[in-house]
C-alpha atoms as a PDB file:
ATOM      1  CA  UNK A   1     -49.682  -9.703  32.359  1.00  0.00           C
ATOM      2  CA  UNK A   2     -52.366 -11.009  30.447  1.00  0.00           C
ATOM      3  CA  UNK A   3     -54.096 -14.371  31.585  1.00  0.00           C
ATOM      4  CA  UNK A   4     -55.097 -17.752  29.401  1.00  0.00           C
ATOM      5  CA  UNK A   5     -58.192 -16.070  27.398  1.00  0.00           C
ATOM      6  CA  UNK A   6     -57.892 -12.830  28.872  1.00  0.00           C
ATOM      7  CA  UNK A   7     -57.327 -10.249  25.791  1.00  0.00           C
ATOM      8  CA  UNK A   8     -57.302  -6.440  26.257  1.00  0.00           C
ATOM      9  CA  UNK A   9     -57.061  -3.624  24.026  1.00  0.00           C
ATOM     10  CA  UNK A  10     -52.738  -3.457  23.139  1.00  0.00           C
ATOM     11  CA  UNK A  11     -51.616   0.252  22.075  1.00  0.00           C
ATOM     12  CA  UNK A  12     -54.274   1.388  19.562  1.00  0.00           C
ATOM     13  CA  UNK A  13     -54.748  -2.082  19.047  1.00  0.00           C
ATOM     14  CA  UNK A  14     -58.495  -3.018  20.060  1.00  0.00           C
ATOM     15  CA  UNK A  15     -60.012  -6.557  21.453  1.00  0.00           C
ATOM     16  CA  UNK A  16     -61.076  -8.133  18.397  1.00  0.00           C
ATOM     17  CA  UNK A  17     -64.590  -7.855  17.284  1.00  0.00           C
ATOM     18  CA  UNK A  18     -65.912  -9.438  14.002  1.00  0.00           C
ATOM     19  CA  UNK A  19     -68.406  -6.890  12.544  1.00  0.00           C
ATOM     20  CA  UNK A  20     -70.428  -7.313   9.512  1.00  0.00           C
ATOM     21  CA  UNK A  21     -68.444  -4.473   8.187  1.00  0.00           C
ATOM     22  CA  UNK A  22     -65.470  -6.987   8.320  1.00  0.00           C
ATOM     23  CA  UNK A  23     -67.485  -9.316   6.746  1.00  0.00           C
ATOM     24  CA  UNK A  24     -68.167  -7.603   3.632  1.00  0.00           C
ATOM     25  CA  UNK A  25     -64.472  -7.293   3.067  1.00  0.00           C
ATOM     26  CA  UNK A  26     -64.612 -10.723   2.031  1.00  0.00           C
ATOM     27  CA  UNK A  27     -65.750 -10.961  -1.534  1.00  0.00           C
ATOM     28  CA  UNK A  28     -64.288 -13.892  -3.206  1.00  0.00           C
ATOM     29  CA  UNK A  29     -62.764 -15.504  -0.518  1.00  0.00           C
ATOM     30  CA  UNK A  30     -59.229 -15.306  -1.929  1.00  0.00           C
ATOM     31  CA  UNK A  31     -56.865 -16.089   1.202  1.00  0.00           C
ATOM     32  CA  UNK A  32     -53.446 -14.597   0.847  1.00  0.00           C
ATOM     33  CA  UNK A  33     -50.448 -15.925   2.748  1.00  0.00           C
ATOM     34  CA  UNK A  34     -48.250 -13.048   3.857  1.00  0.00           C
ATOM     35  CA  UNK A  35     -45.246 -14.613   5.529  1.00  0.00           C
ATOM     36  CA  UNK A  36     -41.799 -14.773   4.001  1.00  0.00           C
ATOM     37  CA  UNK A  37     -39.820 -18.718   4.148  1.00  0.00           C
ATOM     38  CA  UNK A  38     -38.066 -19.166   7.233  1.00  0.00           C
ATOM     39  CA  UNK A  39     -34.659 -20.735   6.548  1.00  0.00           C
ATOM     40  CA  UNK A  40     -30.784 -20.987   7.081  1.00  0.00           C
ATOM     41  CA  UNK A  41     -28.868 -17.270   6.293  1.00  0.00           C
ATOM     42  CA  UNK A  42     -32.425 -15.349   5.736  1.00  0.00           C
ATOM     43  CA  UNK A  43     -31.081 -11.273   7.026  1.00  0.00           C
ATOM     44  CA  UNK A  44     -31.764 -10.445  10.664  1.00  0.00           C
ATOM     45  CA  UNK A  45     -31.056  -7.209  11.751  1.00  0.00           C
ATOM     46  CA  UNK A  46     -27.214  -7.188  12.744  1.00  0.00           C
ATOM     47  CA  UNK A  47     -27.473  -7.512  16.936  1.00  0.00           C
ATOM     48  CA  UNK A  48     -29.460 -10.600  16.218  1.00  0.00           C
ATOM     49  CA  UNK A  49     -28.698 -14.046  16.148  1.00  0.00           C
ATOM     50  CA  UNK A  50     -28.883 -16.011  13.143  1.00  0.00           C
ATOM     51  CA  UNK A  51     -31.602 -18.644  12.350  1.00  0.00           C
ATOM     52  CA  UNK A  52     -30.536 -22.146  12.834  1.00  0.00           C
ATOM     53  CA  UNK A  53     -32.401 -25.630  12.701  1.00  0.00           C
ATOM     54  CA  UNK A  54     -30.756 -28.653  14.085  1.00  0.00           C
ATOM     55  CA  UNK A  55     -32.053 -32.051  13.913  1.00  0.00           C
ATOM     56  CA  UNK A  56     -32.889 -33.682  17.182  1.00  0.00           C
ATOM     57  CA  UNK A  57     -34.291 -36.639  16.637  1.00  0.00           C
ATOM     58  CA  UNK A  58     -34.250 -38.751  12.816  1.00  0.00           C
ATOM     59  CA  UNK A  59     -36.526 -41.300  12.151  1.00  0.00           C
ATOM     60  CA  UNK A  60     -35.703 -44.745  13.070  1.00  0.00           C
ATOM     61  CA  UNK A  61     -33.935 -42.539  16.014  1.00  0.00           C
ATOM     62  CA  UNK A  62     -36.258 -44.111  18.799  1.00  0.00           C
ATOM     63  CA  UNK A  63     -36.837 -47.575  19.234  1.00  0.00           C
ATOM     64  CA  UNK A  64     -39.073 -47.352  21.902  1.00  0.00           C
ATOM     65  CA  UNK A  65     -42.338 -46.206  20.027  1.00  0.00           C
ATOM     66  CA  UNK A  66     -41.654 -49.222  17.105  1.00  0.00           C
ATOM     67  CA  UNK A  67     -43.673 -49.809  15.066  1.00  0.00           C
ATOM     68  CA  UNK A  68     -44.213 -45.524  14.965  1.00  0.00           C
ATOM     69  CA  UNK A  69     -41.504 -43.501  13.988  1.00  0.00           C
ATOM     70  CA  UNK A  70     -40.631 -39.730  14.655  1.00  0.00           C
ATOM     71  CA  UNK A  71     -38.371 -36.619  14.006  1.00  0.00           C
ATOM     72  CA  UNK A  72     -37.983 -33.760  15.400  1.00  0.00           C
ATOM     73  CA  UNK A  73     -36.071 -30.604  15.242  1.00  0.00           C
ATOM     74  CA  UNK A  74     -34.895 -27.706  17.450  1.00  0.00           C
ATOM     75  CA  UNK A  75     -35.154 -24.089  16.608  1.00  0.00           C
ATOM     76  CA  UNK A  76     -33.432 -21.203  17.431  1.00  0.00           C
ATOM     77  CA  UNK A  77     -33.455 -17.539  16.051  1.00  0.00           C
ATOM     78  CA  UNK A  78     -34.343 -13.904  17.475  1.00  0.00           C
ATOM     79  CA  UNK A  79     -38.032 -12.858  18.174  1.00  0.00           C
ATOM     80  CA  UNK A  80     -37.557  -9.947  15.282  1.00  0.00           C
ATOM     81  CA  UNK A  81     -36.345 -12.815  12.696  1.00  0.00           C
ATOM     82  CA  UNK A  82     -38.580 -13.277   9.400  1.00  0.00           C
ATOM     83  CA  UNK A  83     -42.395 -12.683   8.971  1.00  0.00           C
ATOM     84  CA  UNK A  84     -43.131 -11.049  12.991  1.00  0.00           C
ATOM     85  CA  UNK A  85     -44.634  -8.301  14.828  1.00  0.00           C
ATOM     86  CA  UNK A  86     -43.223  -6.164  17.275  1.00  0.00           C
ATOM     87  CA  UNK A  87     -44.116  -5.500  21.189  1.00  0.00           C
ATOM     88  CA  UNK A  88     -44.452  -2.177  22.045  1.00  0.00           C
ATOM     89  CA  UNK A  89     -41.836  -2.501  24.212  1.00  0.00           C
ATOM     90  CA  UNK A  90     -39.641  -3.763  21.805  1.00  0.00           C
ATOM     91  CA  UNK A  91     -38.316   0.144  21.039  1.00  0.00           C
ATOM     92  CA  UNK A  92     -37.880   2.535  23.897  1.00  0.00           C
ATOM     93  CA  UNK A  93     -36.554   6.243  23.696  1.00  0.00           C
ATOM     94  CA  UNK A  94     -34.298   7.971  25.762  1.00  0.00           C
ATOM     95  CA  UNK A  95     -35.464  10.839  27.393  1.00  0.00           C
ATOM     96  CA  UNK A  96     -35.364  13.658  29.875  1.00  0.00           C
ATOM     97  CA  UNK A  97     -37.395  14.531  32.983  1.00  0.00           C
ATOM     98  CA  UNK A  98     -39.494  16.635  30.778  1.00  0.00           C
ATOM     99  CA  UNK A  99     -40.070  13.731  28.302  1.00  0.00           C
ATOM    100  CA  UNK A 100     -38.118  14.620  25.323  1.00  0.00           C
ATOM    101  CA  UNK A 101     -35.862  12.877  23.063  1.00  0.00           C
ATOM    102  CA  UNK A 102     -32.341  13.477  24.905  1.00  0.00           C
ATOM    103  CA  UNK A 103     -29.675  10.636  24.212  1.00  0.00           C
ATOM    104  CA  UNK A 104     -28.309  10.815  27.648  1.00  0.00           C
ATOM    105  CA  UNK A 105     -31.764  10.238  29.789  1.00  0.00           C
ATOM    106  CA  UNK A 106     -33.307   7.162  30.414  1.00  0.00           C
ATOM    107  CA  UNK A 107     -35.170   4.916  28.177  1.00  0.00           C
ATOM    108  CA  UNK A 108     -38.862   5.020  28.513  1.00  0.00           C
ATOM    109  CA  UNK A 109     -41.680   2.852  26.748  1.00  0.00           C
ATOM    110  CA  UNK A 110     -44.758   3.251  25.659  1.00  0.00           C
ATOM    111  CA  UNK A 111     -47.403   3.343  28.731  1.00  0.00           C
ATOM    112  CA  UNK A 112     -50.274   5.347  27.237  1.00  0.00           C
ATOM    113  CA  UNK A 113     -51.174   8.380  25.331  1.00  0.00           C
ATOM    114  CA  UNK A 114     -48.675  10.829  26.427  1.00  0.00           C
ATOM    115  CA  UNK A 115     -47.480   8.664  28.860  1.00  0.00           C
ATOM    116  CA  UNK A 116     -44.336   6.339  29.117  1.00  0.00           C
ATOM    117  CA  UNK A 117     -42.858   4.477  32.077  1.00  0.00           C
ATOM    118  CA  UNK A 118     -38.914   3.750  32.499  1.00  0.00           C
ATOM    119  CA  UNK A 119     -37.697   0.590  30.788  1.00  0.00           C
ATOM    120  CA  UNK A 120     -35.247  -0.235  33.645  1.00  0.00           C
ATOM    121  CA  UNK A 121     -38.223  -0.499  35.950  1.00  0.00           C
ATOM    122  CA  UNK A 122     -40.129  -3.481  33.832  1.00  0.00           C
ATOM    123  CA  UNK A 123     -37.099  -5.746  33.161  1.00  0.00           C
ATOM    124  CA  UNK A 124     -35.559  -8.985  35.112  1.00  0.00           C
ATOM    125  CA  UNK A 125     -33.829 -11.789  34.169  1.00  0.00           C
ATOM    126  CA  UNK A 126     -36.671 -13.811  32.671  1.00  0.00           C
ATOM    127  CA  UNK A 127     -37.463 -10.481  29.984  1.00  0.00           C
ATOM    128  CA  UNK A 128     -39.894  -7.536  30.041  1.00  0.00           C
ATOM    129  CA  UNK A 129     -42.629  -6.991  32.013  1.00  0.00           C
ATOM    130  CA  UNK A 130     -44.453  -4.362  30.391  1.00  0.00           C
ATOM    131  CA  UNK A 131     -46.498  -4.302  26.910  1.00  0.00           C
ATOM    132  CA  UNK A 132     -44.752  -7.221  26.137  1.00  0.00           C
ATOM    133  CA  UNK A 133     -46.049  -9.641  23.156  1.00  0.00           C
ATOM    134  CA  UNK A 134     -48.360 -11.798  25.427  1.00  0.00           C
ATOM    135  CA  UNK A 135     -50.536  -8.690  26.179  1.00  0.00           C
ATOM    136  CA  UNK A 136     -51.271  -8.367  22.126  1.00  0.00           C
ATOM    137  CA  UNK A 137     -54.531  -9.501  21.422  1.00  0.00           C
ATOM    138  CA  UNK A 138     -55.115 -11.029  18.239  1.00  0.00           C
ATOM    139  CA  UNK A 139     -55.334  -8.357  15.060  1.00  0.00           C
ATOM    140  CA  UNK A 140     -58.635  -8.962  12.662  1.00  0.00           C
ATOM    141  CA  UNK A 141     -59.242  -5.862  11.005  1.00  0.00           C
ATOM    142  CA  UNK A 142     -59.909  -4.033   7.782  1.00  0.00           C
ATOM    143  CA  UNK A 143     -56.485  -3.459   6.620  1.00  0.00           C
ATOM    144  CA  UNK A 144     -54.968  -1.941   2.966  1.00  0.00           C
ATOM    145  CA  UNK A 145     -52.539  -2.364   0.671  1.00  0.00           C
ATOM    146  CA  UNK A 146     -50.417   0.301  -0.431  1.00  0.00           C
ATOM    147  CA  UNK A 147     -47.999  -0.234  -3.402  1.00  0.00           C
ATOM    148  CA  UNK A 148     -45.946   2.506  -3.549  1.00  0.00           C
ATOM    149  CA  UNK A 149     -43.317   1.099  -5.999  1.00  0.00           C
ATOM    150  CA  UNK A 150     -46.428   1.143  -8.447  1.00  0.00           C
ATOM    151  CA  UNK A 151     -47.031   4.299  -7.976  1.00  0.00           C
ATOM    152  CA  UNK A 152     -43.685   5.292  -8.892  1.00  0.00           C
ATOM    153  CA  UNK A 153     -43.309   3.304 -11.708  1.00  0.00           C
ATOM    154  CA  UNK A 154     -40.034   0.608  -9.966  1.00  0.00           C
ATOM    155  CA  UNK A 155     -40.577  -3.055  -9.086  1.00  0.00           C
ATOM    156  CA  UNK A 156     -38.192  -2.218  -6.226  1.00  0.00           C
ATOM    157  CA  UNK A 157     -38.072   1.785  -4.722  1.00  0.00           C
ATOM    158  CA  UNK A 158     -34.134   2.885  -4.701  1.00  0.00           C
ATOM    159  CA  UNK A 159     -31.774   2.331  -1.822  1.00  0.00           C
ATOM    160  CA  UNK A 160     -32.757   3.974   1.331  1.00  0.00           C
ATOM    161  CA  UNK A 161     -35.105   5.858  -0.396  1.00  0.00           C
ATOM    162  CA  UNK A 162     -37.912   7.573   2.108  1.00  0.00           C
ATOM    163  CA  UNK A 163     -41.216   7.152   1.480  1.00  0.00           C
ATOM    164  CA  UNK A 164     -43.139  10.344   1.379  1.00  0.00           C
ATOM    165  CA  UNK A 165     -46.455  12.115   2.618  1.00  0.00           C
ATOM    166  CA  UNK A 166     -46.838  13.247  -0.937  1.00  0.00           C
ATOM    167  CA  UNK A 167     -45.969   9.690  -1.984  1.00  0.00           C
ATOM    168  CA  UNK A 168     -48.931   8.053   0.744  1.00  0.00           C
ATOM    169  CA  UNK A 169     -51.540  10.544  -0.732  1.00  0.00           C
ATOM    170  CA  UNK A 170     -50.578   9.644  -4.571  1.00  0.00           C
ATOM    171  CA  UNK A 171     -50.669   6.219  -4.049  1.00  0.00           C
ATOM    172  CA  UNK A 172     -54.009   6.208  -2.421  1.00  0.00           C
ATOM    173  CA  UNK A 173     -55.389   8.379  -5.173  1.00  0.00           C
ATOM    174  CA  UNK A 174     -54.080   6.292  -8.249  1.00  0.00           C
ATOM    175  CA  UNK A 175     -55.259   3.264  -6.160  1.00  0.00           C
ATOM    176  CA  UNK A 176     -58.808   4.223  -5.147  1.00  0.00           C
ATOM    177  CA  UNK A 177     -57.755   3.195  -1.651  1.00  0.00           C
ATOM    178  CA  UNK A 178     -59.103   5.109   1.622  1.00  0.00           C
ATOM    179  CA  UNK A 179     -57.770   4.579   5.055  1.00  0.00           C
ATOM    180  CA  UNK A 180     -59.909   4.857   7.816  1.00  0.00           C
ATOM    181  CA  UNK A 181     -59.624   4.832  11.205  1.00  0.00           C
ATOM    182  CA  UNK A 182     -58.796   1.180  12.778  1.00  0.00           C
ATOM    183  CA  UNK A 183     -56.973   0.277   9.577  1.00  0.00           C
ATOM    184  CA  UNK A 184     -53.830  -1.978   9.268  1.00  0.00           C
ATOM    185  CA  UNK A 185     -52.020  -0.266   6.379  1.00  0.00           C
ATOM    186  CA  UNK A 186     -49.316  -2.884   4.543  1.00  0.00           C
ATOM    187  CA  UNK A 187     -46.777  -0.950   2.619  1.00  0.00           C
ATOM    188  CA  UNK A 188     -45.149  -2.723  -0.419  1.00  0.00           C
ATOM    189  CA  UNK A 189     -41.612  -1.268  -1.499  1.00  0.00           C
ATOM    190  CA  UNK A 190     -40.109  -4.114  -3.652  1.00  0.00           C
ATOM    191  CA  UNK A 191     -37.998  -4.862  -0.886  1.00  0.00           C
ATOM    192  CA  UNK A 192     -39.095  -8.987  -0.586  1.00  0.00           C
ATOM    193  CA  UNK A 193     -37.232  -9.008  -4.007  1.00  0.00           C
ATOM    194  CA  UNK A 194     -33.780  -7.942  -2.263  1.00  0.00           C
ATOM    195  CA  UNK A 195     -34.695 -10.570   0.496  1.00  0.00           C
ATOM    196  CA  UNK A 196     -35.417 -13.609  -2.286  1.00  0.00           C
ATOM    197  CA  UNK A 197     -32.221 -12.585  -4.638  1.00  0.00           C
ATOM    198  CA  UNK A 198     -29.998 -11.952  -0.911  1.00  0.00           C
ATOM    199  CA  UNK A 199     -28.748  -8.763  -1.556  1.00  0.00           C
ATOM    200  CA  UNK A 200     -27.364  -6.873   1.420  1.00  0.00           C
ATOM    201  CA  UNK A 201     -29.205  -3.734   0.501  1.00  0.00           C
ATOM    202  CA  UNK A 202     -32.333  -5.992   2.507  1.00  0.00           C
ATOM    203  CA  UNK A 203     -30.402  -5.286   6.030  1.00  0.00           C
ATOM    204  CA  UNK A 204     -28.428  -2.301   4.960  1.00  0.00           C
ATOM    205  CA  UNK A 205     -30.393   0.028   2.439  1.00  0.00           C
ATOM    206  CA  UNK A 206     -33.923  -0.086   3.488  1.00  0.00           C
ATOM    207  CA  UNK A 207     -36.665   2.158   1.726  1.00  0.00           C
ATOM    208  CA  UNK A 208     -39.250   2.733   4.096  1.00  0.00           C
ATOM    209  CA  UNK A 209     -41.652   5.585   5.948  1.00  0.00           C
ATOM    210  CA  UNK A 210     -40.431   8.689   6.319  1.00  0.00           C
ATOM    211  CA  UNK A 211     -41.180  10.655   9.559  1.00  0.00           C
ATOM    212  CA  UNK A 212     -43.994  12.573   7.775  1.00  0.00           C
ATOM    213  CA  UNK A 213     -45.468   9.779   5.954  1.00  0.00           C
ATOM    214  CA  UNK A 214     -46.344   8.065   9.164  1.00  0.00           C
ATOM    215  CA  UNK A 215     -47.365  10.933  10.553  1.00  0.00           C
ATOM    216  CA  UNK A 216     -50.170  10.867   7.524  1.00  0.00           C
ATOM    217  CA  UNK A 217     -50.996   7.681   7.888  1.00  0.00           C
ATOM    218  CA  UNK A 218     -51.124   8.120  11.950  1.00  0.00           C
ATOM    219  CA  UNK A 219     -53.242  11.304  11.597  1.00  0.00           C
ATOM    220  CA  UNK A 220     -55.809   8.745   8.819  1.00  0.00           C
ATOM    221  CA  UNK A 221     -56.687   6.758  11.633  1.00  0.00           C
ATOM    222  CA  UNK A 222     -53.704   3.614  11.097  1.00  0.00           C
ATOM    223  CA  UNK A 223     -53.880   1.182  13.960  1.00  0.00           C
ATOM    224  CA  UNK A 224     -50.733  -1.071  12.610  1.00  0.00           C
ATOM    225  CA  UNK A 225     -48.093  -0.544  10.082  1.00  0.00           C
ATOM    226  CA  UNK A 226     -46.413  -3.396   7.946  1.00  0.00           C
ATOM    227  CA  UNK A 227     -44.362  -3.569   5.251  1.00  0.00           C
ATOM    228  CA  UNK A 228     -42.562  -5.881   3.077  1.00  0.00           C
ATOM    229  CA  UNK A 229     -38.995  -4.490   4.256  1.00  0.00           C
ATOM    230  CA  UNK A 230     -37.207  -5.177   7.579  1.00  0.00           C
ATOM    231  CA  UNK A 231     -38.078  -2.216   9.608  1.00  0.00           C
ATOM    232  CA  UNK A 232     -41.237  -0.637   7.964  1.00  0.00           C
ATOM    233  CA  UNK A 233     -39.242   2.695   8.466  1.00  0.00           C
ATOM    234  CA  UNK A 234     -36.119   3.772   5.410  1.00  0.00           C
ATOM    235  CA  UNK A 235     -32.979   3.183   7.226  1.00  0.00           C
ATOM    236  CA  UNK A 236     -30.268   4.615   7.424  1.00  0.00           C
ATOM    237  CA  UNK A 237     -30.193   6.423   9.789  1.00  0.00           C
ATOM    238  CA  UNK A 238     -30.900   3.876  11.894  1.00  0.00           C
ATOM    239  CA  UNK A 239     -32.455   6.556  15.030  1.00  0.00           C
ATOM    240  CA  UNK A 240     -35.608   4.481  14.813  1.00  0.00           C
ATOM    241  CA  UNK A 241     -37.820   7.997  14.450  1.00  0.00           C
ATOM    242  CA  UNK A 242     -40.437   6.483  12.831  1.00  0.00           C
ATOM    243  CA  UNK A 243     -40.209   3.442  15.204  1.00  0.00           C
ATOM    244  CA  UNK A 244     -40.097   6.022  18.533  1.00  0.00           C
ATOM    245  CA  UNK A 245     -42.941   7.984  16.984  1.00  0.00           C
ATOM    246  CA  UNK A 246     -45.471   5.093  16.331  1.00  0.00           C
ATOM    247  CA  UNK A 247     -44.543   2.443  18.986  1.00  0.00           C
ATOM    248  CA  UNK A 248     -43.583   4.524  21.591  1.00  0.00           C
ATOM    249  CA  UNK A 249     -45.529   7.594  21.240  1.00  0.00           C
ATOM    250  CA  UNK A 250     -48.272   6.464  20.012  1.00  0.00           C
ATOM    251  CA  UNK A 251     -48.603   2.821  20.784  1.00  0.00           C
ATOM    252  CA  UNK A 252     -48.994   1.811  17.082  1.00  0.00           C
ATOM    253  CA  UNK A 253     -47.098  -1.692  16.222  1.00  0.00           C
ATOM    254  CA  UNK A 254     -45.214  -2.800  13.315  1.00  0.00           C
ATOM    255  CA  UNK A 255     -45.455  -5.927  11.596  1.00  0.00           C
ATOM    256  CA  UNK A 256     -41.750  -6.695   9.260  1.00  0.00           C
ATOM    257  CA  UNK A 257     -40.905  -8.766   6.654  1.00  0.00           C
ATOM    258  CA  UNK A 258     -43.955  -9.342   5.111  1.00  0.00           C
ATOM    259  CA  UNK A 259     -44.693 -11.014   1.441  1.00  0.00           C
ATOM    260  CA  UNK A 260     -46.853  -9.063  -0.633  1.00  0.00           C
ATOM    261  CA  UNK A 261     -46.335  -9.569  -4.282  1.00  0.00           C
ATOM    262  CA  UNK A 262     -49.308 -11.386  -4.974  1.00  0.00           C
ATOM    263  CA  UNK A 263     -51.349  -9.341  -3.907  1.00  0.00           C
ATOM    264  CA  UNK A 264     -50.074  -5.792  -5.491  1.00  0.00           C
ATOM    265  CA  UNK A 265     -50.013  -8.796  -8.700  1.00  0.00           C
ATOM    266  CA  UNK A 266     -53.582  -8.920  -8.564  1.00  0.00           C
ATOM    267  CA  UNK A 267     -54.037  -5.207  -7.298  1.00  0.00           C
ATOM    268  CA  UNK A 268     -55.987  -6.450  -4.261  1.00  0.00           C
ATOM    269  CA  UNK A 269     -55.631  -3.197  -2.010  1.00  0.00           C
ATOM    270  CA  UNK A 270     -58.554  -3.711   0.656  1.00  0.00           C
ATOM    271  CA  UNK A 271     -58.969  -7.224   2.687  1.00  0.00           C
ATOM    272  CA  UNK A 272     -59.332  -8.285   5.883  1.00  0.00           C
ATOM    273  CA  UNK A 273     -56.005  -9.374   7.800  1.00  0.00           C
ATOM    274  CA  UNK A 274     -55.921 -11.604  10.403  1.00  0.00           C
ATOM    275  CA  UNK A 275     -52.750 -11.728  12.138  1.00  0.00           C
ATOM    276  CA  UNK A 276     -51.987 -14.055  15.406  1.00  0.00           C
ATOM    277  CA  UNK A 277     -49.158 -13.167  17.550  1.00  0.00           C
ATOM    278  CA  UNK A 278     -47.836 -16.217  19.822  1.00  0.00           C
ATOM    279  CA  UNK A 279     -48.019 -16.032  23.625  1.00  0.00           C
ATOM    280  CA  UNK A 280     -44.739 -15.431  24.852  1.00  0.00           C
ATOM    281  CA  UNK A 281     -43.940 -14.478  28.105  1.00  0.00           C
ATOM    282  CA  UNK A 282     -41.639 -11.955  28.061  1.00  0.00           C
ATOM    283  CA  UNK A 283     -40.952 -11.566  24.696  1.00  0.00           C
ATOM    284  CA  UNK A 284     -40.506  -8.174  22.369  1.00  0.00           C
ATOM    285  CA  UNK A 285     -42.107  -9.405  19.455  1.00  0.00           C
ATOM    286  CA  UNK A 286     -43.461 -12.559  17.907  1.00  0.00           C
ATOM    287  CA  UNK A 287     -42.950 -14.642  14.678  1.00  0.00           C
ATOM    288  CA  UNK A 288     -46.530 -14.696  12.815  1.00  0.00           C
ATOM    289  CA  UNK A 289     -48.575 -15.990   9.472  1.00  0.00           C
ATOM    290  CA  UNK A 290     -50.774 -13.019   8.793  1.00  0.00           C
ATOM    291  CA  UNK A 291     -53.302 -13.952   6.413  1.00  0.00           C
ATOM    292  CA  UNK A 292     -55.443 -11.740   4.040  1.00  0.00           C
ATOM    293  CA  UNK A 293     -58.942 -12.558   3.032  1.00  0.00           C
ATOM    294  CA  UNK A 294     -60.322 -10.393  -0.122  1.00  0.00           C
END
């Protein structure tokens, strides 16, 4: 487990380094907030529970601190709940001895390339022990926007629908947009549009990556995926492949539930992202405030 100040390369996920590469990303200095609202009956993914806030203390509550006053509230919701990113050891796979998908072997995680360790052996009662979310260094990179409902003409892709190789490459040709290797790659589907209005198709209709679409983006050189949707991947099915193939094959993180309609409003498709995961001991994932900077 990582120390106080101690950060090491996480997945495909390097140390951070500010280059003047990275620097020239920033052009006008726009800064871009990226995180959804947090509130009372946002979707979580069904296992999860719900977020709550509960007053603790009201002003005027304490009369020990007069003449100062203070409130205070507590918290509580699921790692995976709003704007977050995930752990790679948030998804395992089942497998057999010879390290294919077989539904009844045991769950590995991610542990390297072509490597995974067994998830029963990096669990106890205080959480996971292995590639958890307090090993992620922070993310500053050169990251890109691609707005695939654009492309196909939609404010919002269909139900379900499965976002294509095809669809990756004619998006970044109508866009001008390259990916290169160490790039975060947000994909916009609408979707933040079902999660404002509260339709259900948010939790149970998501358009997302297809197998072969992150495959593309994989083979392009992506280091993180995000998208604007609940699980980056179209669901259903809900078998997690694209999940299994990036976190857990290939140690390549998510990041869910993010808000990007201002940018795809102002067709700002390269920026540099700067996304800090909280230290949490334990933990599969972590609530965040990416920011882009264009």
């Amino acid at each position: 487990m990582a120390q106080p100040g101690e950060m090491n390369p996480y997945g495909v996920l390097p140390v951070p380094h500010v280059t003047l590469d990275m620097l020239g990303l920033v052009r006008s200095g726009t800064v871009y907030s990226l995180s959804v609202i947090f509130e009372e009956g946002m979707p979580v993914p069904g296992p999860m529970v719900p977020y709550t806030l509960t007053p603790r203390l009201r002003h005027g509550d304490l009369d020990d601190i007069h003449p100062a006053s203070a409130a205070a509230e507590a918290i509580t919701m699921a790692a995976h709940t709003g704007t977050h990113i995930d752990a790679l050891c948030h998804i395992g796979e089942h497998q057999n001895a010879n390290g294919q998908p077989d539904a009844s072997g045991d769950v590995h995680l991610y542990a390297g390339p072509g490597q995974t360790v067994p998830a029963s052996k990096h669990v106890n009662f205080q959480g996971q022990l292995h590639h958890t979310i307090v090993d992620m260094p922070p993310i500053i990179t050169r990251a890109v926007l691609l707005d695939v409902a654009r492309y196909k003409g939609v404010d919002v892709l269909p139900d379900s629908y499965a976002i294509s190789a095809a669809d990756i490459e004619a998006t970044q040709a109508a866009q001008q947009t390259q990916i290169t290797p160490g790039t975060a790659v947000l994909l916009r589907t609408g979707f933040y549009q079902h999660l404002r209005d509260h339709n259900p198709a948010y939790a149970n209709a998501i358009a997302g990556l297809s197998l072969e679409a992150a495959r593309c983006l994989f083979d392009q050189g992506m280091i993180l995926a995000g998208a604007d949707n609940m699980t980056v991947e179209a669901m259903p099915p809900s078998n997690h492949a694209v999940h299994r193939f990036l976190l857990v094959h290939n140690g390549v993180t998510h990041l869910e539930n993010l808000y990007l309609e201002e940018l795809a409003a102002q067709q700002v498709y390269e920026f540099l992202l700067i996304v800090t995961p909280l230290r949490l001991k334990g933990s599969t994932g972590s609530w965040v405030h990416p920011i882009a900077i264009a």
